[in-house]
C-alpha atoms as a PDB file:
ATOM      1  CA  UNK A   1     -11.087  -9.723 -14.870  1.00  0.00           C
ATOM      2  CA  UNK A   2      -9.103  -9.520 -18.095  1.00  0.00           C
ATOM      3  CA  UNK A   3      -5.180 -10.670 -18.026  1.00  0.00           C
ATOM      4  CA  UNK A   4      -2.839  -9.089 -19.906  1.00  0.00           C
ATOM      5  CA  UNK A   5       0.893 -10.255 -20.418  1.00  0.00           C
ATOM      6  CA  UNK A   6       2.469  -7.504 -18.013  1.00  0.00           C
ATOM      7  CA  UNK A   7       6.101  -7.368 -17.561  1.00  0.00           C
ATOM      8  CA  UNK A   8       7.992  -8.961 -15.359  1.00  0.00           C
ATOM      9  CA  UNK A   9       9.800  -5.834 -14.145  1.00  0.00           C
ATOM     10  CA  UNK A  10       6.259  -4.323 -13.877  1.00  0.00           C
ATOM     11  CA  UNK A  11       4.889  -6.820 -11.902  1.00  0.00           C
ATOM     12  CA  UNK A  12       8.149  -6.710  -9.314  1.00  0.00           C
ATOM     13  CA  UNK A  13       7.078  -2.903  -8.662  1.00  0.00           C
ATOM     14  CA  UNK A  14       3.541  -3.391  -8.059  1.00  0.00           C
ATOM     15  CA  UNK A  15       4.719  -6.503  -5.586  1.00  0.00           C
ATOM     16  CA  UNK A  16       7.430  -3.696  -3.947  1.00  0.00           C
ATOM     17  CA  UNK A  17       4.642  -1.231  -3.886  1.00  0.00           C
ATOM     18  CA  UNK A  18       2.155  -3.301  -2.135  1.00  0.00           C
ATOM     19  CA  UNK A  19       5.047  -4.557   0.088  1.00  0.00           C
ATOM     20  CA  UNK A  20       5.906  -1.476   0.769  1.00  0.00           C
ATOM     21  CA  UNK A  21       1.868   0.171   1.340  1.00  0.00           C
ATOM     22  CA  UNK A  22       1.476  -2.794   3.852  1.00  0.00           C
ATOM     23  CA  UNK A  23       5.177  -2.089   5.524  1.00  0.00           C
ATOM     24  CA  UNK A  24       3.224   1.483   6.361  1.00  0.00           C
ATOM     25  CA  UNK A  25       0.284   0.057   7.362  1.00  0.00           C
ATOM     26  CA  UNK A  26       1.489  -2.165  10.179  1.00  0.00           C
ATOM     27  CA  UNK A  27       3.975   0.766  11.237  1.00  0.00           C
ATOM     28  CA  UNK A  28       1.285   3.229  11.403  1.00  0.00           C
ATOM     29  CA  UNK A  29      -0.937   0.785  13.711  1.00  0.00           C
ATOM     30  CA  UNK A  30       2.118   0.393  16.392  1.00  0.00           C
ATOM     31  CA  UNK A  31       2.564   3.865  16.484  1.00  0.00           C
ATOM     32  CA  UNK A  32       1.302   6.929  18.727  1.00  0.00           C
ATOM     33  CA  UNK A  33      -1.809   8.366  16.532  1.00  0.00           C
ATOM     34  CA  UNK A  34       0.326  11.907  16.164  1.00  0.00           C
ATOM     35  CA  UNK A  35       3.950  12.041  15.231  1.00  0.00           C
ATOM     36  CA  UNK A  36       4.097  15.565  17.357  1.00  0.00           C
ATOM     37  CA  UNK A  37       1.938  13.452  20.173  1.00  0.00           C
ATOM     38  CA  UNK A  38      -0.803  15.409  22.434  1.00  0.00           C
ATOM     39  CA  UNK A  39      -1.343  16.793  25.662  1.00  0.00           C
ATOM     40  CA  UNK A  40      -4.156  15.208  27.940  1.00  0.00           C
ATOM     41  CA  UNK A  41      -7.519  16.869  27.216  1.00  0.00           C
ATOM     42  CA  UNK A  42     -10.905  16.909  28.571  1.00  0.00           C
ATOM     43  CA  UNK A  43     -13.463  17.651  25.730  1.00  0.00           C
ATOM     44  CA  UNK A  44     -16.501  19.650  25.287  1.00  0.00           C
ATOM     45  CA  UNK A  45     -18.463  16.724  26.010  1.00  0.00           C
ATOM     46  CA  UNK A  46     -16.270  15.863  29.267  1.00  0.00           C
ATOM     47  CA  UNK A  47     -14.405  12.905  27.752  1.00  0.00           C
ATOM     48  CA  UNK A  48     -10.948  13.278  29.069  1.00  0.00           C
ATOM     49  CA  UNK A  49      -8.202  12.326  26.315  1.00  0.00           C
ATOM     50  CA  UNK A  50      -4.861  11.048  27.880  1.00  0.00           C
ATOM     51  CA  UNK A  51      -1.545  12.126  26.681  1.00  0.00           C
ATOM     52  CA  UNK A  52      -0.048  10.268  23.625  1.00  0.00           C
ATOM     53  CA  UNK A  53       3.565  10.349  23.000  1.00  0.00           C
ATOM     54  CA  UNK A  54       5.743  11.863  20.385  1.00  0.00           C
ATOM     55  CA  UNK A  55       7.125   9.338  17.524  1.00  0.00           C
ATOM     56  CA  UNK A  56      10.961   8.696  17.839  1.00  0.00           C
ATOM     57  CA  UNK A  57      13.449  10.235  15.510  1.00  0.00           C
ATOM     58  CA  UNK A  58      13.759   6.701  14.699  1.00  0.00           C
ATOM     59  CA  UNK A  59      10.506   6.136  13.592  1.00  0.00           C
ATOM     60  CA  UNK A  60       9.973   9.225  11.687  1.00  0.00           C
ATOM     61  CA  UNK A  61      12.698   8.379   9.635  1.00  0.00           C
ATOM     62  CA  UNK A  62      11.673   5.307   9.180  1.00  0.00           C
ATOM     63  CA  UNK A  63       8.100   6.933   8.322  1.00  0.00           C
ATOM     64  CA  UNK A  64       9.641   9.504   5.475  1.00  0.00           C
ATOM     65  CA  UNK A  65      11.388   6.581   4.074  1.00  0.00           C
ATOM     66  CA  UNK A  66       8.957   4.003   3.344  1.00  0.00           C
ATOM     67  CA  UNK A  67       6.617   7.423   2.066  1.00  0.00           C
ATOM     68  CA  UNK A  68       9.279   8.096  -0.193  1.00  0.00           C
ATOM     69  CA  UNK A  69      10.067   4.460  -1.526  1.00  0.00           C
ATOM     70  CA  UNK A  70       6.642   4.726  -1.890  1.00  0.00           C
ATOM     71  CA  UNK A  71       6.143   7.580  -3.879  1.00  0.00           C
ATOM     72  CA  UNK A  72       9.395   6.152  -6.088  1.00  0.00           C
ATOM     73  CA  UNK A  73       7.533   3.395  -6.795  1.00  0.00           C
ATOM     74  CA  UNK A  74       4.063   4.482  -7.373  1.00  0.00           C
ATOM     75  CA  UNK A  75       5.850   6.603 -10.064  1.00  0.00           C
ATOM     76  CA  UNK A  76       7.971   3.925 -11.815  1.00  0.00           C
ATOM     77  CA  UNK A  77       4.392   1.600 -11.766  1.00  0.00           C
ATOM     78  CA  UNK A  78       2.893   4.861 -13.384  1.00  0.00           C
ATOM     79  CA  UNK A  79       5.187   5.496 -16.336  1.00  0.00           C
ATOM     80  CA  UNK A  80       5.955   2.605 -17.273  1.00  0.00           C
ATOM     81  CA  UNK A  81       6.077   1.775 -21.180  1.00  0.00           C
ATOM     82  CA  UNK A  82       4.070  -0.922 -20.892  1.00  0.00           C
ATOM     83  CA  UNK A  83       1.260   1.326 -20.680  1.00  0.00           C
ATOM     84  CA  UNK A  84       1.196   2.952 -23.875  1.00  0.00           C
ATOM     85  CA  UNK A  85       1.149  -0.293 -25.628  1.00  0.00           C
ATOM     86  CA  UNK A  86      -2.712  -0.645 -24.690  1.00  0.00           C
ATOM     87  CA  UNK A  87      -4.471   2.002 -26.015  1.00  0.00           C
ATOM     88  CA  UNK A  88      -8.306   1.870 -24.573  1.00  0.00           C
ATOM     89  CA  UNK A  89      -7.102  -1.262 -22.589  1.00  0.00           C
ATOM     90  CA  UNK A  90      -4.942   0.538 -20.314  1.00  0.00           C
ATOM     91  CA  UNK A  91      -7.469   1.414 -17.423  1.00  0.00           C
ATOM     92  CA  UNK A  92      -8.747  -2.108 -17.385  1.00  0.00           C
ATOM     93  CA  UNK A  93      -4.980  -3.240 -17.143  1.00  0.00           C
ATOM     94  CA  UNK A  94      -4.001  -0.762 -14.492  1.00  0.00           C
ATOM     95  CA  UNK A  95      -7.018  -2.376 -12.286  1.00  0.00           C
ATOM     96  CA  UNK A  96      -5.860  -5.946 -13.117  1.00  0.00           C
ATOM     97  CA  UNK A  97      -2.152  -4.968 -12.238  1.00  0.00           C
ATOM     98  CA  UNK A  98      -3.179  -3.856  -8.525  1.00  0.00           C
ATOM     99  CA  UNK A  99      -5.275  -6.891  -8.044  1.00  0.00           C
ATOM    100  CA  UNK A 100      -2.696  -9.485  -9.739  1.00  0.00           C
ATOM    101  CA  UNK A 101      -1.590 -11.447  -6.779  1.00  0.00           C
ATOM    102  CA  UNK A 102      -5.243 -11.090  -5.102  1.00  0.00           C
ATOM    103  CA  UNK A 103      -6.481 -12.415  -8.232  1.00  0.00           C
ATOM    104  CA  UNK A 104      -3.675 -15.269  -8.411  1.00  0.00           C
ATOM    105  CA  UNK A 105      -4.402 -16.468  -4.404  1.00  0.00           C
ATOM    106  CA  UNK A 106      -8.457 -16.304  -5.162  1.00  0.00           C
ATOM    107  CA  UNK A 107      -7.459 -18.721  -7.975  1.00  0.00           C
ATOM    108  CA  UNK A 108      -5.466 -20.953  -6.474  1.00  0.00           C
ATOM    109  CA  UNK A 109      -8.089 -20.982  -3.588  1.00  0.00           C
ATOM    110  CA  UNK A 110     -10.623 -22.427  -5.233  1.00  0.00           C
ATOM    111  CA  UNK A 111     -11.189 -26.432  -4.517  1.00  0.00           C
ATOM    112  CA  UNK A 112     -11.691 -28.772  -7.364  1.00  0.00           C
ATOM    113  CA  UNK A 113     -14.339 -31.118  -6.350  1.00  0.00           C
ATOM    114  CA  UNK A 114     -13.070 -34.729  -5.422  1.00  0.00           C
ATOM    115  CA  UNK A 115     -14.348 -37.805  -6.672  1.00  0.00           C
END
């Protein structure tokens, strides 16, 4: 993949967006599938579902505000000036920026052989 000298400010949003995607990620695997939660049900197929609970106020809150740091972020990655100092580069550079630290680990990962 093609590097291209991105800003350093631009490059701390991406970082706070992907910290922020994965901050979202892990929340939404701890808690109850529905924020409204759901009786117990027995389908048409007789599978019974149990009851899941409702999410906290806590966690909603917690919920709407990583969404919207999210969205604030997402935004400030989007129109950035950086971008409209590439011209027909910029898709290729958009794709590099959400890969950069992927692409940075992968690199350092690979072994030199020893002698």
């Amino acid at each position: 993949m093609a590097s291209f000298p991105f800003p350093d400010d631009l490059r701390t949003l991406q970082r706070q967006l992907h910290a922020v995607r994965n901050e979202l990620t892990a929340l939404h695997a701890h808690l109850p599938p529905r924020p409204a939660g759901t009786e117990a049900f027995v389908d048409e197929d007789g599978f019974e579902h149990p009851a899941t609970p409702a999410w906290t106020d806590e966690e909603r809150q917690t919920v709407d505000a990583l969404w919207a740091r999210q969205r604030k972020l997402a935004h400030a990655v989007t129109v950035h000036p950086f971008w409209s100092t590439l011209g027909a580069d910029q898709i290729a550079a958009r794709a590099a920026l959400k890969h950069l630290d992927s692409t940075a680990e992968s690199d350092d990962a690979v072994e030199t052989p020893k002698s």
